[in-house]
C-alpha atoms as a PDB file:
ATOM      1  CA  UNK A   1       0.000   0.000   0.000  1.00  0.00           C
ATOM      2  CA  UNK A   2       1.564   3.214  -1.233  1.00  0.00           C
ATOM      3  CA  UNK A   3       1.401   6.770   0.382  1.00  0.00           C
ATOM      4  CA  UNK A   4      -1.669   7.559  -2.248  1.00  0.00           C
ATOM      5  CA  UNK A   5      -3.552   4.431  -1.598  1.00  0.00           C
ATOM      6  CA  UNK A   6      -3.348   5.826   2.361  1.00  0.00           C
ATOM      7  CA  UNK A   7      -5.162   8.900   1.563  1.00  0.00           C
ATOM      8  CA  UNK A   8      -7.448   7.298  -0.520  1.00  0.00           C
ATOM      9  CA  UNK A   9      -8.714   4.963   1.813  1.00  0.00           C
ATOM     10  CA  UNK A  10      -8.866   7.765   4.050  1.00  0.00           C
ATOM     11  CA  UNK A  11     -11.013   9.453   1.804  1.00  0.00           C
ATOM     12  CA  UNK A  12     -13.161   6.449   1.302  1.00  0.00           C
ATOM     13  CA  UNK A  13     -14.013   5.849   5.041  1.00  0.00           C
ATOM     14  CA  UNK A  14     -14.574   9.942   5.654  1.00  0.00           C
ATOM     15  CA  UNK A  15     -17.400  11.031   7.745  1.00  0.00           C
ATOM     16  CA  UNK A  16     -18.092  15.146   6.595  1.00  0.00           C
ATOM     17  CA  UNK A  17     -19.994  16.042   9.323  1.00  0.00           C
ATOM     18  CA  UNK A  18     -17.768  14.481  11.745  1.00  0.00           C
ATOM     19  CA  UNK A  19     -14.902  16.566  10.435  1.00  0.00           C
ATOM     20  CA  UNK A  20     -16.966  19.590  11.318  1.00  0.00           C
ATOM     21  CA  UNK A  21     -17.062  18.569  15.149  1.00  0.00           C
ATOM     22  CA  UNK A  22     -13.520  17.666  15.275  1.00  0.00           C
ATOM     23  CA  UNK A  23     -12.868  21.118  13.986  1.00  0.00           C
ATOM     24  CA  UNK A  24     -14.705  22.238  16.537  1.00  0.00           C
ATOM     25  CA  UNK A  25     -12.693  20.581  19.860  1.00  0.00           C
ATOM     26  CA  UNK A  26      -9.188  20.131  18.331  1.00  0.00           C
ATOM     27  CA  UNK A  27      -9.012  23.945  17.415  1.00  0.00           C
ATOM     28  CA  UNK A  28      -5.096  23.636  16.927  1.00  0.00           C
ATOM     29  CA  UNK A  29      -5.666  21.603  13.556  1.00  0.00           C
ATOM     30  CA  UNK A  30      -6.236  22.946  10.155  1.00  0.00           C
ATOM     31  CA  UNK A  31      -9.732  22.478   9.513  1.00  0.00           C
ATOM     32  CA  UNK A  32      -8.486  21.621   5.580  1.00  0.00           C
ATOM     33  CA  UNK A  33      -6.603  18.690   6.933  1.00  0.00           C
ATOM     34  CA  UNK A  34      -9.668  17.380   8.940  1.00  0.00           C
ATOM     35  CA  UNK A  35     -10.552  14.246   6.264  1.00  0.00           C
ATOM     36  CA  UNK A  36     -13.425  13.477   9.196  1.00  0.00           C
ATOM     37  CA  UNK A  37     -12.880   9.853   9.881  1.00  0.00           C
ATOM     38  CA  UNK A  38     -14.051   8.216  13.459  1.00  0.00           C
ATOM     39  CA  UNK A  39     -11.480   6.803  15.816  1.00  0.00           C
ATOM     40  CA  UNK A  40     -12.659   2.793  15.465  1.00  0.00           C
ATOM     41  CA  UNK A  41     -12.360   2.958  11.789  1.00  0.00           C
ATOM     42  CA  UNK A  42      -8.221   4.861  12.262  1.00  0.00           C
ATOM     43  CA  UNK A  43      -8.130   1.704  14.842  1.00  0.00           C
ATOM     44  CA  UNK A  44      -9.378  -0.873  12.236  1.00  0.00           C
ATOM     45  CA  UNK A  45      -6.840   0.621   9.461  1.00  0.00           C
ATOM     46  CA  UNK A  46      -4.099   0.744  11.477  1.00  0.00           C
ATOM     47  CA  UNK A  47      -3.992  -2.693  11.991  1.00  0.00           C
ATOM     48  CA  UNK A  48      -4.219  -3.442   8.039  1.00  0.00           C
ATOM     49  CA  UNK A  49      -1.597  -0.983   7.541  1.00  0.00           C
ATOM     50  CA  UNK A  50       1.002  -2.091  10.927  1.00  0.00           C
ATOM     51  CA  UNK A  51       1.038  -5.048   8.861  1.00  0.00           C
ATOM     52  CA  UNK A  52       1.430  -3.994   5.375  1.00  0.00           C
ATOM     53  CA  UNK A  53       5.032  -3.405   3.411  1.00  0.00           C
ATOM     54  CA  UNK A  54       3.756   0.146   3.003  1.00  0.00           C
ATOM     55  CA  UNK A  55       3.773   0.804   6.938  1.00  0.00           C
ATOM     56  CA  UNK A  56       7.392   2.071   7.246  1.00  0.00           C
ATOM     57  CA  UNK A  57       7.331   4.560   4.609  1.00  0.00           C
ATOM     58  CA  UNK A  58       4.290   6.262   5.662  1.00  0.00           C
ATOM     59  CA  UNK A  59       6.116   6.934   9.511  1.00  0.00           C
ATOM     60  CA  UNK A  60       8.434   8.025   7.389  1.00  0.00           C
ATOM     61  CA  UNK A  61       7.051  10.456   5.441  1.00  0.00           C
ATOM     62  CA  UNK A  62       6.084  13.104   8.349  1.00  0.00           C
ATOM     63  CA  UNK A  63       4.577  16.389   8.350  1.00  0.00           C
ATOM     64  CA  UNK A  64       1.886  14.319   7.732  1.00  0.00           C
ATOM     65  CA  UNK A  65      -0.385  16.742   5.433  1.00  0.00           C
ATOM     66  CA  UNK A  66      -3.826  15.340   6.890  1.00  0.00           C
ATOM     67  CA  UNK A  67      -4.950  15.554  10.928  1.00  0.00           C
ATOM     68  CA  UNK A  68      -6.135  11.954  10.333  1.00  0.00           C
ATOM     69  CA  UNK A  69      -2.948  10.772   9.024  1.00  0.00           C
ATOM     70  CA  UNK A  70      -1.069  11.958  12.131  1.00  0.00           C
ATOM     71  CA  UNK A  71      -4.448   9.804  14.404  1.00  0.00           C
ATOM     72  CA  UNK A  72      -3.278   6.795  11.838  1.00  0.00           C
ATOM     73  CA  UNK A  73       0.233   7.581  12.359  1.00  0.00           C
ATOM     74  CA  UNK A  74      -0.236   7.193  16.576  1.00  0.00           C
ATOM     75  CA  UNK A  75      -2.183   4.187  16.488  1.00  0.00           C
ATOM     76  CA  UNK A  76      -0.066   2.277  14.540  1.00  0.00           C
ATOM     77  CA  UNK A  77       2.793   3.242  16.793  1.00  0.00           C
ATOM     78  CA  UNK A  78       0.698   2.183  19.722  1.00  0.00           C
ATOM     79  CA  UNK A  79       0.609  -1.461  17.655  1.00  0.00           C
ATOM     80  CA  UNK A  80       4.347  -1.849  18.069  1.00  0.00           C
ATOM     81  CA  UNK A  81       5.934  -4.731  20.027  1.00  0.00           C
ATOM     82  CA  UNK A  82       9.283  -4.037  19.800  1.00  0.00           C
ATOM     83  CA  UNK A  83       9.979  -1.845  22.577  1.00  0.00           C
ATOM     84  CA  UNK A  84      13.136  -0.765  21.120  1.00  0.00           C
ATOM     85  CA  UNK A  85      11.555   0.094  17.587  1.00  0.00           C
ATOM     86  CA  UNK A  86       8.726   1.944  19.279  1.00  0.00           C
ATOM     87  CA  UNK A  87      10.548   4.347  21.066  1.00  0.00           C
ATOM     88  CA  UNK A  88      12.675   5.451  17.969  1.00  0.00           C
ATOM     89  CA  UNK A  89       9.363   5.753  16.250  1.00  0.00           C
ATOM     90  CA  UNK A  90       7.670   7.845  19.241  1.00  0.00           C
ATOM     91  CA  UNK A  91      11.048   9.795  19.539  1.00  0.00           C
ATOM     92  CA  UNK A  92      10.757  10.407  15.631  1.00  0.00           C
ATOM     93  CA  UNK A  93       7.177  11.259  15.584  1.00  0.00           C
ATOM     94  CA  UNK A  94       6.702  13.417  18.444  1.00  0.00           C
ATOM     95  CA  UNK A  95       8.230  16.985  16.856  1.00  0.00           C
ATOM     96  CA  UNK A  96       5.571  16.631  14.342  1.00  0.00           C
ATOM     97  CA  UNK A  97       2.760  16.126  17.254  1.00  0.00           C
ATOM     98  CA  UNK A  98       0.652  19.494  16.917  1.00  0.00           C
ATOM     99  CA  UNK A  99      -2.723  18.810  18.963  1.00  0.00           C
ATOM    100  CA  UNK A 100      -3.877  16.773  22.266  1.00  0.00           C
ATOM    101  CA  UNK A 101      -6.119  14.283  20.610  1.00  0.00           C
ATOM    102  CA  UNK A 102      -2.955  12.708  18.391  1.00  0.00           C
ATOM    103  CA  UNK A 103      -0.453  13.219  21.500  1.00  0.00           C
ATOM    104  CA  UNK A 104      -3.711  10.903  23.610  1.00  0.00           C
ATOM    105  CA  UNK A 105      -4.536   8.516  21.145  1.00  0.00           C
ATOM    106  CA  UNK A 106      -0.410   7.416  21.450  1.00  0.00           C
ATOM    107  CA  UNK A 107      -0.346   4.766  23.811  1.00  0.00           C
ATOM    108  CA  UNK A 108       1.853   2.267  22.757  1.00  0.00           C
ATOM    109  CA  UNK A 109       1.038  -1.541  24.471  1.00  0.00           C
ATOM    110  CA  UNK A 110       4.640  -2.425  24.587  1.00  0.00           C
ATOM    111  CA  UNK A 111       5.587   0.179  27.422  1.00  0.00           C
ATOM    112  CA  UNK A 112       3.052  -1.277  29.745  1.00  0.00           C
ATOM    113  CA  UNK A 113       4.971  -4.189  29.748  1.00  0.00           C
ATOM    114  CA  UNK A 114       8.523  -2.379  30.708  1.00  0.00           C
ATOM    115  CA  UNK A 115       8.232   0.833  32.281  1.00  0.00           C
ATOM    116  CA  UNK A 116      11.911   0.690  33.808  1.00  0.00           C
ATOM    117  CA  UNK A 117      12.935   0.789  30.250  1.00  0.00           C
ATOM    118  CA  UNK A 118      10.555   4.050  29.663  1.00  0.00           C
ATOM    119  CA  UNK A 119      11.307   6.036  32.111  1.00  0.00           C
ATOM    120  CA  UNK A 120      14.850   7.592  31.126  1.00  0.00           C
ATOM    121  CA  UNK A 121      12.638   8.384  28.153  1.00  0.00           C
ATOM    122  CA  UNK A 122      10.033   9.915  30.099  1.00  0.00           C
ATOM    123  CA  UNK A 123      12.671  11.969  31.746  1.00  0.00           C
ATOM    124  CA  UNK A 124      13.877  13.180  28.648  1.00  0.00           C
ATOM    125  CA  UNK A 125      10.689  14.342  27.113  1.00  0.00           C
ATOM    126  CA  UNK A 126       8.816  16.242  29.909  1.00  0.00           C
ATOM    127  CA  UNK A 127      11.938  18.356  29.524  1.00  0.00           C
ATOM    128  CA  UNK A 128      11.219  19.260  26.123  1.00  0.00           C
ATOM    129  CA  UNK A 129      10.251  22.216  24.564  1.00  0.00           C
ATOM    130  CA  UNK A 130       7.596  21.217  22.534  1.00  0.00           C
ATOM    131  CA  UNK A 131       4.378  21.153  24.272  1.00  0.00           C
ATOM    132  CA  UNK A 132       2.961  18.168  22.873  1.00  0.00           C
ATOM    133  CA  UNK A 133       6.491  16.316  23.858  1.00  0.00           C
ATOM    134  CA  UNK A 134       6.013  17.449  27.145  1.00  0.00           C
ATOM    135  CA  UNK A 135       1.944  16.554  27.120  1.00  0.00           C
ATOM    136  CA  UNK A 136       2.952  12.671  26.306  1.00  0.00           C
ATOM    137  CA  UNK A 137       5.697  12.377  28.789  1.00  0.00           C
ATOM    138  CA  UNK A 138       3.497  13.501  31.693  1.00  0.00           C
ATOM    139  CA  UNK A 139       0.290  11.076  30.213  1.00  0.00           C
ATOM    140  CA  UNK A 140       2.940   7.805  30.305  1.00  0.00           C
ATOM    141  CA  UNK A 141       3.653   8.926  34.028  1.00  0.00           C
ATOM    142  CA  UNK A 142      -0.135   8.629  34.300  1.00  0.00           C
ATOM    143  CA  UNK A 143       0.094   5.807  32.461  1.00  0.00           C
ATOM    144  CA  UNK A 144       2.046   3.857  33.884  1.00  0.00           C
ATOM    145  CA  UNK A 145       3.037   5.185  37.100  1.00  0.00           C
ATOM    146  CA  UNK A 146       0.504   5.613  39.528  1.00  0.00           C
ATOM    147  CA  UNK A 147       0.353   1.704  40.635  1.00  0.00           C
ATOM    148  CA  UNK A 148       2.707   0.029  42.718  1.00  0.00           C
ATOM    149  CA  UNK A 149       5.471   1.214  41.046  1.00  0.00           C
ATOM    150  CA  UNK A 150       4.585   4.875  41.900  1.00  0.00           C
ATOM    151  CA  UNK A 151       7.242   7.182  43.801  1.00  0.00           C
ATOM    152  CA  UNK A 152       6.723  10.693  44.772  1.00  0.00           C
ATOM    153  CA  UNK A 153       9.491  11.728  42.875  1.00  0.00           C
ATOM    154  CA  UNK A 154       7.669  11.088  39.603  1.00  0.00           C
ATOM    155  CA  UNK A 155       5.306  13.728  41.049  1.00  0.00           C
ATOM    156  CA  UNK A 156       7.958  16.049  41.331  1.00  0.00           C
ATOM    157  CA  UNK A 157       8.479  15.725  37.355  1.00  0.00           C
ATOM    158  CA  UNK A 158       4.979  16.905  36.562  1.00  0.00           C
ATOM    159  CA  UNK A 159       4.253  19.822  39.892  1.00  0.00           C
ATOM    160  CA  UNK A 160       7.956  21.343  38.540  1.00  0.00           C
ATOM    161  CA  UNK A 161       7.035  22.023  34.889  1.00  0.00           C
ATOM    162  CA  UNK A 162       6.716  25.305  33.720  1.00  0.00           C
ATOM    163  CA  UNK A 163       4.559  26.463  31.063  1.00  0.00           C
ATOM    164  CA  UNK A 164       2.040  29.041  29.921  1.00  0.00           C
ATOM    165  CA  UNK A 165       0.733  25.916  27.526  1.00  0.00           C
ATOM    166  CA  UNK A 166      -2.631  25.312  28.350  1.00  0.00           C
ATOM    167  CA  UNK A 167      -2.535  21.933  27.161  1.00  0.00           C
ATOM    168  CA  UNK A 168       0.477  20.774  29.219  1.00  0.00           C
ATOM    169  CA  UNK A 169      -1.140  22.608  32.277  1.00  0.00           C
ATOM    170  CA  UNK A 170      -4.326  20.380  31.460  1.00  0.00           C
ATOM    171  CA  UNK A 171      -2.726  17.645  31.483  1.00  0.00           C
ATOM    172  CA  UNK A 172      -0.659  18.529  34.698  1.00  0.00           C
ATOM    173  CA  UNK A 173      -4.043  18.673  36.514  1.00  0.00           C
ATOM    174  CA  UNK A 174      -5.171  15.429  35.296  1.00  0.00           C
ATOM    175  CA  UNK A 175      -2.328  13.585  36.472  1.00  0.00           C
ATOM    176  CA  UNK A 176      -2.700  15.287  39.823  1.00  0.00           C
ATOM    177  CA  UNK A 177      -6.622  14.388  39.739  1.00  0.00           C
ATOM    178  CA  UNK A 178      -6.260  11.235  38.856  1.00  0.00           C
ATOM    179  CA  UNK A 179      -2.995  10.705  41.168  1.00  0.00           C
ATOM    180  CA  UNK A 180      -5.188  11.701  43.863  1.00  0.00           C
ATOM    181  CA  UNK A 181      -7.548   8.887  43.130  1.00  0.00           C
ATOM    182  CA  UNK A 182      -4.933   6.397  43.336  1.00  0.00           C
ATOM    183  CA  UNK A 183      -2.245   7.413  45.895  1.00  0.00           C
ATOM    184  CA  UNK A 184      -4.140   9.978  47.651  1.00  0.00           C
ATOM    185  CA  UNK A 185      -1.989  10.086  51.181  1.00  0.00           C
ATOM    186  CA  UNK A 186       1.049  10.533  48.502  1.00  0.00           C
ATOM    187  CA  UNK A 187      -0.065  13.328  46.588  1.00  0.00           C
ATOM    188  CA  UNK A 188      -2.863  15.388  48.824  1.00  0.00           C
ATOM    189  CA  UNK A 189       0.401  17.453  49.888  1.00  0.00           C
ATOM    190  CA  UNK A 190       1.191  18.965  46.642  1.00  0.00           C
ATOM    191  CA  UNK A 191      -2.476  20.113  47.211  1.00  0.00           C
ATOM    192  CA  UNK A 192      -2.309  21.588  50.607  1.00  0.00           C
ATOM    193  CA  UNK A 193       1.419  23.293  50.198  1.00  0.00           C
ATOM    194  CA  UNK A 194       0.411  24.595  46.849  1.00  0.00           C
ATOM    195  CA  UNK A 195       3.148  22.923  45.147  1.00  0.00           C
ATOM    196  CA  UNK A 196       0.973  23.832  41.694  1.00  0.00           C
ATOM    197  CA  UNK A 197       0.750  27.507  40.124  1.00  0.00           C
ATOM    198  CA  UNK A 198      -2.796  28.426  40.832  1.00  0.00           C
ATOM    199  CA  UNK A 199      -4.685  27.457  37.598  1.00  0.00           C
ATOM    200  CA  UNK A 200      -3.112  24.095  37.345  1.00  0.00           C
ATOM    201  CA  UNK A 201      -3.840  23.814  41.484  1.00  0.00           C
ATOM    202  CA  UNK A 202      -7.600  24.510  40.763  1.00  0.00           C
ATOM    203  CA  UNK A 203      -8.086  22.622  37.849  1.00  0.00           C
ATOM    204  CA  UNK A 204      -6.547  19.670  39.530  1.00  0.00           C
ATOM    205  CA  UNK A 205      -9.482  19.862  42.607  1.00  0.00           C
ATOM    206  CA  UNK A 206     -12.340  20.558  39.904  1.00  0.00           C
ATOM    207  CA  UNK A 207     -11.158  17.456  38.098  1.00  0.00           C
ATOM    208  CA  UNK A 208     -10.704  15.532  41.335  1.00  0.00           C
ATOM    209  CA  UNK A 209     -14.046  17.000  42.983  1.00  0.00           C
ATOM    210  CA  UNK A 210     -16.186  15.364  39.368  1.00  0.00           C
ATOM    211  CA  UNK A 211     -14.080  12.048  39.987  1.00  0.00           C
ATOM    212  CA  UNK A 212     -16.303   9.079  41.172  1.00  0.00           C
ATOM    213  CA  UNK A 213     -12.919   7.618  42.478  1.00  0.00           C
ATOM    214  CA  UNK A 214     -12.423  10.250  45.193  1.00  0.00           C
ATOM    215  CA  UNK A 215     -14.790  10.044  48.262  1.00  0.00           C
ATOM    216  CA  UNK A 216     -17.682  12.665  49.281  1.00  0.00           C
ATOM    217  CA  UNK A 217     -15.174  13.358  52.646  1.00  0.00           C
ATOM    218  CA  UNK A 218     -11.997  14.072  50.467  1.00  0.00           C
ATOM    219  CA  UNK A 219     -13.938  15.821  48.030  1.00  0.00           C
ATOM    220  CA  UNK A 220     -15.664  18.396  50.633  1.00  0.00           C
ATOM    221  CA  UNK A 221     -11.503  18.770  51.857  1.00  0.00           C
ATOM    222  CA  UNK A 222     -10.558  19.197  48.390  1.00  0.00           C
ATOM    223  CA  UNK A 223     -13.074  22.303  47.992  1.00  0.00           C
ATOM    224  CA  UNK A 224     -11.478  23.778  51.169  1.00  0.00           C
ATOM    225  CA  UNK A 225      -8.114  24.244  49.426  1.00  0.00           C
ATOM    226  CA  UNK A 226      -9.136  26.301  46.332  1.00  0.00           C
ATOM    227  CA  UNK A 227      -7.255  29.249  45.840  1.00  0.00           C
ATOM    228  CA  UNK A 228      -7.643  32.721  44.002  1.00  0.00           C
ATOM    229  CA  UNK A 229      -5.464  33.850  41.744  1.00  0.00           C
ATOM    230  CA  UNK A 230      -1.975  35.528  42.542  1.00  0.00           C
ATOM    231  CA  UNK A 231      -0.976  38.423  40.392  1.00  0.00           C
END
């Protein structure tokens, strides 16, 4: 399957009015390279193409020119099983990363299975930056540690970034929010000593407060801590 045949099977499975609400909630794309087609169907494709001849040369052939190439691009990264091969192709692919729903949808199986091998990684790219580079790196934390492998100094990665991006901010307070909901005693500190500049701080409770995960008790606590804004 050549890089034409790609587009045109894009094409083929495109969904118009789709496209329009994409365009709507992914605001950084280019609404001309919104082809408009839904997430199962990029799923179903990427499997054809992960095992198709085609498959390296269209990773290779980034800036991808459509939104829906770069969706195609992610999932088919997230197919990988070579750990090895999959982080060269995240580490290729990321520069070219431009919204949040590409950076989400990248969520390669393969580093589930060895996070000690991700985490120098991890360490490299929420120092990045790009803002999408920095997005991803703070979603594998989420990821992949908040179990039993979890240690307060992977915290520390995500409450010291700085950035005026609201996307990485975003994505700071969900890892706080849903950190709360899994190692509460651990992370209910960076809460109380305001470890967070104030948007990301109160973003982090609203998130946490709309969580089923965190109880009534914690939640009413939670409320208590909301700040106004310095400045």
């Amino acid at each position: 399957m050549n890089l034409k045949q790609i587009e045109k099977e894009l094409f083929r499975m495109q969904d118009k009015d789709y496209a329009v609400l994409q365009q709507k909630i992914i605001p950084a794309a280019d609404p001309g390279s919104v082809i408009g087609v839904r997430t199962p169907e990029l799923r179903s494709f990427a499997k054809v193409l992960y095992k198709d001849e085609g498959c390296e040369k269209f990773l290779k052939s980034v800036p991808h020119k459509y939104f829906d190439e770069n969706q195609l691009h992610a999932f088919v990264i997230s197919l990988e099983k070579d750990f090895d091969k999959c982080v060269q192709e995240v580490e290729e692919f990321l520069p070219y990363v431009d919204n949040w729903a590409t950076c989400d949808q990248m969520s390669p199986k393969v580093f589930k299975k060895d996070p000690d091998r991700l985490l120098p990684y991890i360490k490299k790219w929420i120092k990045s930056d790009k803002t999408y580079t920095v997005r991803f790196a703070i979603g594998m934390l989420m990821e992949h540690f908040l179990g039993d492998n979890f240690l307060s100094e992977y915290a520390d990665m995500v409450a010291v970034v700085c950035s005026e991006e609201y996307y990485v901010n975003m994505m700071r307070a969900w890892y706080f929010a849903t950190a709360l909901a899994k190692q509460y005693d651990a992370i209910i500190p960076y809460v109380e000593n305001k470890r967070l500049d104030d948007w990301t701080h109160n973003k982090t409770i609203q998130k946490s407060i709309e969580s089923y995960r965190i109880t009534d008790e914690q939640k009413k606590y939670l409320r208590s801590l909301k700040v106004g804004r310095r400045g």
